[in-house]
N, C-alpha and C. Protein backbone atom coordinates (compact mmCIF):
# COMPACT_ATOMS: atom_id res chain seq x y z
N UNK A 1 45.10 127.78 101.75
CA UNK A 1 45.35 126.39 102.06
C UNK A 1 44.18 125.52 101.60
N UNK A 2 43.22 126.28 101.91
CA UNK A 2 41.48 125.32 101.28
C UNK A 2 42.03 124.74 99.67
N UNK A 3 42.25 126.09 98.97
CA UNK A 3 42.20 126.54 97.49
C UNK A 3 42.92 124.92 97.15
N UNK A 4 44.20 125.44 97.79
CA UNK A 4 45.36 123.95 97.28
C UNK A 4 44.75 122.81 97.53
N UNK A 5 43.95 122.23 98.81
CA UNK A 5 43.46 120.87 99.43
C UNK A 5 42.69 120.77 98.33
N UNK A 6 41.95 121.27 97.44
CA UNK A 6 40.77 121.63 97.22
C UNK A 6 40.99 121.28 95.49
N UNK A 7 42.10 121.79 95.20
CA UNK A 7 42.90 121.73 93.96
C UNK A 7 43.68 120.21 93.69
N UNK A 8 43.89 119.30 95.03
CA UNK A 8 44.55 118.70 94.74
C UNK A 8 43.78 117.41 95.08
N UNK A 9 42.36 117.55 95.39
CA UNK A 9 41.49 116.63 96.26
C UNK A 9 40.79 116.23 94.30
N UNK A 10 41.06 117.32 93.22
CA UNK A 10 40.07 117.60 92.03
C UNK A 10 40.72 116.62 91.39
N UNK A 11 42.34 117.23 91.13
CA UNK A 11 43.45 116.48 90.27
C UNK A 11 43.73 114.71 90.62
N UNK A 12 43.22 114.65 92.21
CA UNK A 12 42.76 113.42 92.46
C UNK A 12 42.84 112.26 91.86
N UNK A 13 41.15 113.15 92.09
CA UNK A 13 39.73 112.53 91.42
C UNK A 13 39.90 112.11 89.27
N UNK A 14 40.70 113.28 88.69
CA UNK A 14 40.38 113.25 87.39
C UNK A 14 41.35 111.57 87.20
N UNK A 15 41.75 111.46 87.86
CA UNK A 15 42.26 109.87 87.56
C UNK A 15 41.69 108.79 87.94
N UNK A 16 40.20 109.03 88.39
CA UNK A 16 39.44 107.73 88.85
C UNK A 16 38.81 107.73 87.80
N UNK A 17 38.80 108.10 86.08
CA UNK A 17 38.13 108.19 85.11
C UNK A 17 37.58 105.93 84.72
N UNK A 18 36.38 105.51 85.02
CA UNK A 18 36.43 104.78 84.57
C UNK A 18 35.65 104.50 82.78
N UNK A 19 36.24 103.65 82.63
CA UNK A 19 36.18 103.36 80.86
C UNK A 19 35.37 101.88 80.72
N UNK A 20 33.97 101.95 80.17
CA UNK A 20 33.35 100.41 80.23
C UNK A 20 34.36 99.54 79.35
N UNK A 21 34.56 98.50 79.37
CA UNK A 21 35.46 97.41 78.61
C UNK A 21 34.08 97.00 77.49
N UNK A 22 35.23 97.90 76.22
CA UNK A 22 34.69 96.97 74.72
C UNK A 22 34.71 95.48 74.22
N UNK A 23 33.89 95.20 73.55
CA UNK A 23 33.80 94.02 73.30
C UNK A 23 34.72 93.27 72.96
N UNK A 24 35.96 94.02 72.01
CA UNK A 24 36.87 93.76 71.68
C UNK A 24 38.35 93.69 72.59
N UNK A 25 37.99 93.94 73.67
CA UNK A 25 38.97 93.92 74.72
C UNK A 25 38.42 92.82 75.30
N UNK A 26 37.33 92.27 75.67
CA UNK A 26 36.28 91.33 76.58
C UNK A 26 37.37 89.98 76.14
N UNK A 27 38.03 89.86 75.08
CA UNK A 27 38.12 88.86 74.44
C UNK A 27 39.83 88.92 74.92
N UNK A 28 40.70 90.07 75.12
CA UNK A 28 41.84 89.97 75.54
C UNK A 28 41.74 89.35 77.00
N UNK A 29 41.02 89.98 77.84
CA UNK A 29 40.88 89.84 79.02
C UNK A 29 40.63 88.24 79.50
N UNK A 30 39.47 87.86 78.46
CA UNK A 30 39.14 86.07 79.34
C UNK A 30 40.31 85.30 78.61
N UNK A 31 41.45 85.33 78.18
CA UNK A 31 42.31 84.98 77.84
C UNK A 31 43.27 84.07 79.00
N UNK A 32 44.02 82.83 79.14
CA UNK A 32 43.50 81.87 80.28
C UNK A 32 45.49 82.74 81.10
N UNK A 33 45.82 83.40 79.74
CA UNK A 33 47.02 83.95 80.52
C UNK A 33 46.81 85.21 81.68
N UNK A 34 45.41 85.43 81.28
CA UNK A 34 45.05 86.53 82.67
C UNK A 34 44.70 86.37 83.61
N UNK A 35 44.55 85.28 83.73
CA UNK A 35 43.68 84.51 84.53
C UNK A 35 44.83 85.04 86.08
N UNK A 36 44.39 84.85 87.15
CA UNK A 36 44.90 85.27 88.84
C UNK A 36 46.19 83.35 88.71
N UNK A 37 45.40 82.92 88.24
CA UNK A 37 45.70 81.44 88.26
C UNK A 37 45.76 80.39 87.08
N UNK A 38 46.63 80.31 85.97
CA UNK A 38 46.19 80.25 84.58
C UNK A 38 46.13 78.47 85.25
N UNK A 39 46.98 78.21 85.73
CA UNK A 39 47.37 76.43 85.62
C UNK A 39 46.60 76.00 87.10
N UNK A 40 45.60 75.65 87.29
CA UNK A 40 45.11 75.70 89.04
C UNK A 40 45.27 74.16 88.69
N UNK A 41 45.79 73.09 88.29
CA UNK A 41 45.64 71.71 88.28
C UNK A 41 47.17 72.18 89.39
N UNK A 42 48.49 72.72 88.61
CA UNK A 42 49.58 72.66 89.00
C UNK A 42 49.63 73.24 89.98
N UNK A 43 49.35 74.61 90.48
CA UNK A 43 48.85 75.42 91.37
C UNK A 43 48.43 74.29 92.82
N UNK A 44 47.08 73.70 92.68
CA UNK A 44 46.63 72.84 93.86
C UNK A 44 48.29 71.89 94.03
N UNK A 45 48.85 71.32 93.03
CA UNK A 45 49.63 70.07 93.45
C UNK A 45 50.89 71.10 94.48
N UNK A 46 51.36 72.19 94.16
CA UNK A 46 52.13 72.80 94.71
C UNK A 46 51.99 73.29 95.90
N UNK A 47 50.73 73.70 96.22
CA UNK A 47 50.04 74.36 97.27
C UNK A 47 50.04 72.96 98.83
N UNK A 48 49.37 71.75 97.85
CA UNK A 48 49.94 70.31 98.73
C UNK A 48 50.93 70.02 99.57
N UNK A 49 51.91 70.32 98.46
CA UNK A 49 53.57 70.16 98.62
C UNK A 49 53.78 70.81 99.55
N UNK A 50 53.17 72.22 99.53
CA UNK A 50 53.95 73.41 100.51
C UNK A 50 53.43 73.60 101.69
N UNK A 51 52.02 72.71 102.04
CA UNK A 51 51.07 72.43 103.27
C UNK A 51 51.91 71.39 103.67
N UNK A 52 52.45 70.38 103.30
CA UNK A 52 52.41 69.52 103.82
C UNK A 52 53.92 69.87 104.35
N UNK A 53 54.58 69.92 103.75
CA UNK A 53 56.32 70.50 104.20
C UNK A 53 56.18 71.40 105.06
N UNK A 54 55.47 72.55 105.44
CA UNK A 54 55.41 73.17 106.59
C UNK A 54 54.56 72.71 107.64
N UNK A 55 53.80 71.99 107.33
CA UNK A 55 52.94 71.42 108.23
C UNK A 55 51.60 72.53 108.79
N UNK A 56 51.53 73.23 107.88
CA UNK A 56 50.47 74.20 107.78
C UNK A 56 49.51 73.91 106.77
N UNK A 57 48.33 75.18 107.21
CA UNK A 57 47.58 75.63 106.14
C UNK A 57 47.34 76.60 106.34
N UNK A 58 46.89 76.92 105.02
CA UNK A 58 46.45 78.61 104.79
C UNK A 58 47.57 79.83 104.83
N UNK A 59 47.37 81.00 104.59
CA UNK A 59 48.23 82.28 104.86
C UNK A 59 49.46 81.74 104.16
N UNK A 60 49.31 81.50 102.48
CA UNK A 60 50.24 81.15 100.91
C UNK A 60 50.68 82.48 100.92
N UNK A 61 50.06 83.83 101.20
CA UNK A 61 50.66 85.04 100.71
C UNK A 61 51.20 85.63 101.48
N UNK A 62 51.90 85.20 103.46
CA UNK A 62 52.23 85.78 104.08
C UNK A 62 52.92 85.34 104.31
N UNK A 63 54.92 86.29 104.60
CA UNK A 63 55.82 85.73 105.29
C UNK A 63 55.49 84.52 107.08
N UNK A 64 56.72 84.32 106.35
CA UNK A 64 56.82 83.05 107.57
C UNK A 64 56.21 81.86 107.58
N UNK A 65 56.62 80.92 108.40
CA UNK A 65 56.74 79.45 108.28
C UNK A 65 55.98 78.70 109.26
N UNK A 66 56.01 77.57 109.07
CA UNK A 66 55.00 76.65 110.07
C UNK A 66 55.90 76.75 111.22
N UNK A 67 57.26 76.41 111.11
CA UNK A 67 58.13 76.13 112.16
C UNK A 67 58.17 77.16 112.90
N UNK A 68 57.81 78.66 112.92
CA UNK A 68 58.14 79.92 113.75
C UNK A 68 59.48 80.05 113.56
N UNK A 69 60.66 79.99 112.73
CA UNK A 69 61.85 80.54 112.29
C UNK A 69 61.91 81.51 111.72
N UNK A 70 60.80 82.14 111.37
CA UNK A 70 60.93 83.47 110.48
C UNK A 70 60.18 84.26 111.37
C-alpha cells in the first residue's frame, strides 16, 4: 500500500514540471487580450450599473443578490 501511495504521490509531482517563460512568449503573454480585464474603462462602467441596481457592493464573483432572493 506504501509502494502505490508512494508511486502515485511521484506521478504527482512529475506534472508540477515548471518551464521559465521565453522571451518570445513574454511578448504573447503582455498581449492586452490576456489581460484578467482587457477593457477596465467598460468593465468599471458595468460594475456601476450592477452596484447600483442591486444596491450593493462587492462579492461580483458570488451567487446571489442584494435583495436576498437567491
Amino acid at each position: 500500500m506504501r509502494v502505490l501511495f508512494l508511486l502515485l504521490c511521484l506521478s504527482a509531482l512529475a506534472g508540477c514540471a515548471v518551464e521559465p517563460v521565453e522571451a518570445w512568449e513574454r511578448d504573447y503573454l503582455a498581449r492586452p487580450e490576456m489581460a484578467w480585464d482587457p477593457d477596465a474603462l467598460g468593465s468599471a462602467y458595468r460594475n456601476n450599473v450592477h452596484f447600483s441596481k442591486e444596491a450593493s457592493n462587492g462579492g461580483a464573483s458570488v451567487g446571489g443578490g442584494g435583495c436576498g432572493c437567491n
